[in-house]
N, C-alpha and C. Protein backbone atom coordinates (compact mmCIF):
# COMPACT_ATOMS: atom_id res chain seq x y z
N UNK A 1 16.51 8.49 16.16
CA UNK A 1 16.46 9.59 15.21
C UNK A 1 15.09 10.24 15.18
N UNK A 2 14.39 9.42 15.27
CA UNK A 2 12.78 10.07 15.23
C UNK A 2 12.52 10.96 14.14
N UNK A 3 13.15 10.42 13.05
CA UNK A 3 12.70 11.46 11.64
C UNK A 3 13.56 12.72 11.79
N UNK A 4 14.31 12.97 12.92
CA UNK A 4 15.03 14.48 12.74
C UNK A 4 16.17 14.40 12.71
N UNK A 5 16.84 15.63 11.83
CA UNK A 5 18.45 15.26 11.94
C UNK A 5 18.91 16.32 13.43
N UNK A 6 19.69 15.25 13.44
CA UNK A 6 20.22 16.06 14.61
C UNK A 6 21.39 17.00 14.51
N UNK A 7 21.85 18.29 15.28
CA UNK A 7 22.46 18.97 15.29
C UNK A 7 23.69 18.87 15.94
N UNK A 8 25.16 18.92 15.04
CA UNK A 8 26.16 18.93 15.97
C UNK A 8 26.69 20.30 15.83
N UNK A 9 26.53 20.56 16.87
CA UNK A 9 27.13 22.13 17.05
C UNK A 9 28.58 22.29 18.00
N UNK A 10 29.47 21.14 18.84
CA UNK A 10 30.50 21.11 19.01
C UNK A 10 31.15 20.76 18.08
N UNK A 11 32.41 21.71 17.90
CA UNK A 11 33.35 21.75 17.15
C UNK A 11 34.17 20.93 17.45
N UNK A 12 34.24 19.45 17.85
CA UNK A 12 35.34 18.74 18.68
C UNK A 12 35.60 17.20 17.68
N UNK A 13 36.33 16.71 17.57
CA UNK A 13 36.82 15.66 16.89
C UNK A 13 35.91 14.59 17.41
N UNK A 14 35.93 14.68 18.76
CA UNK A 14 34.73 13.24 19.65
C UNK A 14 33.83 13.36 18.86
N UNK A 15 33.40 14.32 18.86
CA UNK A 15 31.46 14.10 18.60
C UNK A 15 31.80 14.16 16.64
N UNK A 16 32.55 14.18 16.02
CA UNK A 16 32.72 13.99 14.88
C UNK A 16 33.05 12.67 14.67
N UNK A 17 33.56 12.19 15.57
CA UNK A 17 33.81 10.76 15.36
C UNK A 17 32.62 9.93 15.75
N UNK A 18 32.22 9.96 16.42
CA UNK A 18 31.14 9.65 16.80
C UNK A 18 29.80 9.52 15.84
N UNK A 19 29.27 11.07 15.63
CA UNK A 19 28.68 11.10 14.34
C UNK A 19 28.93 10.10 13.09
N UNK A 20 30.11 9.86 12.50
CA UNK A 20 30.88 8.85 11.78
C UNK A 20 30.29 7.36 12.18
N UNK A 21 30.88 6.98 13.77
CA UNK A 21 30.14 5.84 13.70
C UNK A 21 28.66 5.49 13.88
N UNK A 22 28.00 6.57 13.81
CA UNK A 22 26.38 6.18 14.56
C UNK A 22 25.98 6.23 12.48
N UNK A 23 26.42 6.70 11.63
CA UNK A 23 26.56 6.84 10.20
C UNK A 23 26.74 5.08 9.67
N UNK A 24 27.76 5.03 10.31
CA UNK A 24 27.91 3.61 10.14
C UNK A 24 27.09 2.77 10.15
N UNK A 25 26.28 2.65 11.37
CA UNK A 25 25.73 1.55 12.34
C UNK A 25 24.47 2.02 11.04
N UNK A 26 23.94 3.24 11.16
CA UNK A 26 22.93 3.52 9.70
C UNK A 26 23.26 2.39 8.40
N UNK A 27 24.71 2.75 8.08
CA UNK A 27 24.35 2.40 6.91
C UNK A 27 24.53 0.46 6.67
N UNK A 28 24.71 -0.33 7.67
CA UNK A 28 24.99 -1.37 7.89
C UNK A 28 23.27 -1.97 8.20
N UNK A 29 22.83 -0.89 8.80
CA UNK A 29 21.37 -1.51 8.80
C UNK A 29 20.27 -1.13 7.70
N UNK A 30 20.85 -0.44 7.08
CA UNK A 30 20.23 -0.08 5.39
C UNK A 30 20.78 -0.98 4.49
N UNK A 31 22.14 -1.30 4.38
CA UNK A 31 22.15 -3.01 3.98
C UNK A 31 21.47 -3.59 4.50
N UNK A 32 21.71 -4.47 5.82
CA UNK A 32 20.77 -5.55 6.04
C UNK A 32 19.80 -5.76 5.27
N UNK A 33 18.45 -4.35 5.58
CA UNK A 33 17.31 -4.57 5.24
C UNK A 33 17.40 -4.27 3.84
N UNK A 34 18.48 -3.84 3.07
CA UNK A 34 18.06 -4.24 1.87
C UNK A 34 18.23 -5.47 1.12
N UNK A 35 19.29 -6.52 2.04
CA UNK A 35 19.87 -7.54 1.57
C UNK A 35 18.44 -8.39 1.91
N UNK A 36 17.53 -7.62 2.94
CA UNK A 36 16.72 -8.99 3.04
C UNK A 36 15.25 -8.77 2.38
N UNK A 37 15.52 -7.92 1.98
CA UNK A 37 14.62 -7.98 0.55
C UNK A 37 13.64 -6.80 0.84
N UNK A 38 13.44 -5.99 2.11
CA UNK A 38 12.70 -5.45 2.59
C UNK A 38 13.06 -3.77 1.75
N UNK A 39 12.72 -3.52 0.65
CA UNK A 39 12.79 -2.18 0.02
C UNK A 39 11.68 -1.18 0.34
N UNK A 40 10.77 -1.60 1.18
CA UNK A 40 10.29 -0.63 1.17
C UNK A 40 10.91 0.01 2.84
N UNK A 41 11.17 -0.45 3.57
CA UNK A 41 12.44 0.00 4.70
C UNK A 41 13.34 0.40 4.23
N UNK A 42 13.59 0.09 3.19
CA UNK A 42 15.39 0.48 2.33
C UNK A 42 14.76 1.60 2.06
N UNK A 43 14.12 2.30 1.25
CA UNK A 43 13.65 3.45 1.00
C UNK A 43 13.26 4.81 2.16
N UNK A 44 12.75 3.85 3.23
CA UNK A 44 12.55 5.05 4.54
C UNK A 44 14.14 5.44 4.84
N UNK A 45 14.81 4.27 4.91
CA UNK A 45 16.15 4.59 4.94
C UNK A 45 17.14 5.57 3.58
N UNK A 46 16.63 5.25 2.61
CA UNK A 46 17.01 6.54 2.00
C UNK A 46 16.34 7.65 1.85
N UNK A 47 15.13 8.07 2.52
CA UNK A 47 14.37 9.14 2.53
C UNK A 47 14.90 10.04 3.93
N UNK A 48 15.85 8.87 5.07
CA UNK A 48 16.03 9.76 5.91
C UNK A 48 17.38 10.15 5.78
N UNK A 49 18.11 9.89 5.17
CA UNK A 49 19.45 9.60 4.47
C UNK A 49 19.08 11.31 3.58
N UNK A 50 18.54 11.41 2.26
CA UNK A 50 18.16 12.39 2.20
C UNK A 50 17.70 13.55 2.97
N UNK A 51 16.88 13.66 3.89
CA UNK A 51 16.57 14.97 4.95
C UNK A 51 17.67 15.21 5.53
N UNK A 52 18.73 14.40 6.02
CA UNK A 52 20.04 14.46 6.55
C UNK A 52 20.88 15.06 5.82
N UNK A 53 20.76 14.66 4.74
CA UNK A 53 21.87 15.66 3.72
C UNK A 53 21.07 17.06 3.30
N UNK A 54 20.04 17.17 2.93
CA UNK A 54 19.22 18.49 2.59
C UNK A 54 19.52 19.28 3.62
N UNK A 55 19.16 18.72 5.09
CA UNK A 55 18.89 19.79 6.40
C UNK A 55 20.33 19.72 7.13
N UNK A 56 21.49 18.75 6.69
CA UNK A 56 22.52 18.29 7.85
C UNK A 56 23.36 20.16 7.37
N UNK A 57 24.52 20.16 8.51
CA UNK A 57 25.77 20.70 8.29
C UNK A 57 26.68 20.16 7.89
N UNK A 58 27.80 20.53 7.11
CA UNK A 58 28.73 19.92 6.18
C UNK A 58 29.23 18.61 6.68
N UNK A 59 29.51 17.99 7.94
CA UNK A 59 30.01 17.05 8.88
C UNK A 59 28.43 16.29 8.63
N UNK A 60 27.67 16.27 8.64
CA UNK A 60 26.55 15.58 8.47
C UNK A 60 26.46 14.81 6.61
N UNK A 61 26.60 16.30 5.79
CA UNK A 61 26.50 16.13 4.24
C UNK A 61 27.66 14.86 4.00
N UNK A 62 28.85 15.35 4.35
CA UNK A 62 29.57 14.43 4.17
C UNK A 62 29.59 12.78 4.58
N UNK A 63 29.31 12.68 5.94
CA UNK A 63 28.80 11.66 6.24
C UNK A 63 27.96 10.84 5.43
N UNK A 64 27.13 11.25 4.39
CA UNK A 64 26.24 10.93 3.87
C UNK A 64 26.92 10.09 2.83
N UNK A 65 27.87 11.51 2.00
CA UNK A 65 28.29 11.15 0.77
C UNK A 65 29.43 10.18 1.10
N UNK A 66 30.62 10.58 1.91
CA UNK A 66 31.64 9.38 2.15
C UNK A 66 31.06 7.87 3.26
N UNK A 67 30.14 7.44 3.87
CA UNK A 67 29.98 6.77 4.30
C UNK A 67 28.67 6.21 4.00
N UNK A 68 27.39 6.82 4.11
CA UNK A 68 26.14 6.04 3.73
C UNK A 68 26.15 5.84 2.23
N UNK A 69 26.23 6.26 1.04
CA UNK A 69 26.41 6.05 -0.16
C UNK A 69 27.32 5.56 -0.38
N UNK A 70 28.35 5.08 0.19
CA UNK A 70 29.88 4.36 0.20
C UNK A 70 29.20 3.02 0.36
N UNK A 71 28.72 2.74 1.43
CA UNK A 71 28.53 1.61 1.55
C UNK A 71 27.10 0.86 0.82
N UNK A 72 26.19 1.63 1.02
CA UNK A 72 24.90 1.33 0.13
C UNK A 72 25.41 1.13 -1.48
N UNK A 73 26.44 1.79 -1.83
CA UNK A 73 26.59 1.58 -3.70
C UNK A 73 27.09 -0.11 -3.81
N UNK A 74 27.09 -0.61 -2.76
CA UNK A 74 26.76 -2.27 -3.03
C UNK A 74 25.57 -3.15 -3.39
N UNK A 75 25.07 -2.38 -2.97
CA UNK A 75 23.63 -2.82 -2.71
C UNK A 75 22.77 -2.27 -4.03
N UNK A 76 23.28 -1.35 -4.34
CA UNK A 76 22.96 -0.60 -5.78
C UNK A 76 23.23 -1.42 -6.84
N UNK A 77 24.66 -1.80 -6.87
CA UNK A 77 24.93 -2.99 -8.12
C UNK A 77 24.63 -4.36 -7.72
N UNK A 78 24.28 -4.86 -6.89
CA UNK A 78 23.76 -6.22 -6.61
C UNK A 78 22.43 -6.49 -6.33
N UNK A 79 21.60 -5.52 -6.55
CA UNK A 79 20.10 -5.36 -6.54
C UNK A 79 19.65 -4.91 -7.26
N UNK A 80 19.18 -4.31 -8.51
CA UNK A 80 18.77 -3.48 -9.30
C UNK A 80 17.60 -3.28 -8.95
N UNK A 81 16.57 -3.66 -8.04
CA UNK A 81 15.33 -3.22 -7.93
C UNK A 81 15.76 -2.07 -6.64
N UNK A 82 17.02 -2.72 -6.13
CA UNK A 82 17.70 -1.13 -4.79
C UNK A 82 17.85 -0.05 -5.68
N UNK A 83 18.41 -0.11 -6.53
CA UNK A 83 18.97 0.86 -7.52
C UNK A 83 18.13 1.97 -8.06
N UNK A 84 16.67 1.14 -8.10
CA UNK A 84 15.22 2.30 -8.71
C UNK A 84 14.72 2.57 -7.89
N UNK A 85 14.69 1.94 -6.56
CA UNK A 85 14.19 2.55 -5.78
C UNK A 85 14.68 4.13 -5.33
N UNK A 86 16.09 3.70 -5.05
CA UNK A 86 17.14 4.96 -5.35
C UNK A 86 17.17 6.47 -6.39
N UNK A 87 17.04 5.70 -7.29
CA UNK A 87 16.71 7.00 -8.59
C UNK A 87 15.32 7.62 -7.93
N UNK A 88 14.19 6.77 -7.43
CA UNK A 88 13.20 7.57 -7.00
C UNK A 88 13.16 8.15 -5.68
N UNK A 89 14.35 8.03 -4.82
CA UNK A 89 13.75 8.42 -3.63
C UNK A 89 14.95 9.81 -3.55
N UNK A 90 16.18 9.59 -4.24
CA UNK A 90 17.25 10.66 -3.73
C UNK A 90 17.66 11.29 -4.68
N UNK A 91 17.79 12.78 -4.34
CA UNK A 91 18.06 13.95 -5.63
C UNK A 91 19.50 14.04 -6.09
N UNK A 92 19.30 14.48 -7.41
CA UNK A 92 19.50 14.52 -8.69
C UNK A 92 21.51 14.64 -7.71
N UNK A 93 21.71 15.34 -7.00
CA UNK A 93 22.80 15.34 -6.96
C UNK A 93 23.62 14.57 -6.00
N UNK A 94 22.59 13.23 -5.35
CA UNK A 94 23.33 12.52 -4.58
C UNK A 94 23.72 11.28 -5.40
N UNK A 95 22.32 11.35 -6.41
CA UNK A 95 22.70 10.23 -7.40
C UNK A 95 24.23 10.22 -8.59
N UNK A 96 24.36 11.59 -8.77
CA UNK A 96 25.43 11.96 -9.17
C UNK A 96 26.62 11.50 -8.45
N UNK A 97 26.50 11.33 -7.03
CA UNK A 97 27.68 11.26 -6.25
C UNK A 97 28.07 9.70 -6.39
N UNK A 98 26.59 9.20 -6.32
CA UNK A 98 27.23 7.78 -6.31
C UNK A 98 27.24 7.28 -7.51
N UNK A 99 27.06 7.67 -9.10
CA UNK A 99 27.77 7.42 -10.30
C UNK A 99 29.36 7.64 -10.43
N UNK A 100 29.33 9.30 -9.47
CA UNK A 100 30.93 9.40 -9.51
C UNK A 100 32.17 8.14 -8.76
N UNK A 101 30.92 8.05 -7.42
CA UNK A 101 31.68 7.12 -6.52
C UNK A 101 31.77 5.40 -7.54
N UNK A 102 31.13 4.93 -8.25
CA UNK A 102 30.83 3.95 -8.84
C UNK A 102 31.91 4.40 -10.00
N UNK A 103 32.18 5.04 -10.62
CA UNK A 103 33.10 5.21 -11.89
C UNK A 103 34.25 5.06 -11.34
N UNK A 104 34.77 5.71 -10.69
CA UNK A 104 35.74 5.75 -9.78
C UNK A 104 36.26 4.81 -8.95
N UNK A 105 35.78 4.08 -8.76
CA UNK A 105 36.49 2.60 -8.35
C UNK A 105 36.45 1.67 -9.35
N UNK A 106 35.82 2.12 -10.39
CA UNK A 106 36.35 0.97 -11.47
C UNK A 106 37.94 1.68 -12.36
N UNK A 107 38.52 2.64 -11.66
CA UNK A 107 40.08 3.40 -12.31
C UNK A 107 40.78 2.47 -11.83
């Protein structure tokens, strides 16, 4: 990644799927390192998590919201020091997403 988001500019299901899993493999290693106590990596990881959603295209935004915040809102309720780190590193309306995503599975 080298700090940049990258651009998908084919319109094709592959490289959307794709995108999806390389999202994945992100957000599995933003657990890890938050499970292993390492928050201040957890945080680069949500700082790049953020530039991705600020700078991504909608296939990127989403990615963010249905898959990296999908899976990180574990790590949110089983860590509370993940959780502030969170309030400080990602804006006002991703945090929203994952209150919604968090209310919402408790229906």
């Amino acid at each position: 990644m080298n700090g940049e988001a990258g651009q998908l500019t084919h319109n094709n299901s592959h490289y959307t799927r794709e995108f999806y899993q390389c999202m994945q493999g992100f957000a599995n290693a933003s657990v890890t390192t938050c499970q292993s106590g390492n928050l201040k990596k957890f945080e680069s990881h949500l700082n790049i998590a953020k530039k991705l959603y600020n700078d991504g295209n909608e296939t990127v935004r989403n990615g963010i919201v249905n898959v990296f915040l999908y899976k990180a809102l574990d790590m949110l309720d089983q860590i509370p020091a993940a959780r502030k780190v969170a309030e400080k590193c990602l804006p006002a309306e991703l945090l929203q997403e994952i209150n919604r995503q968090h209310y919402s599975s408790g229906l």
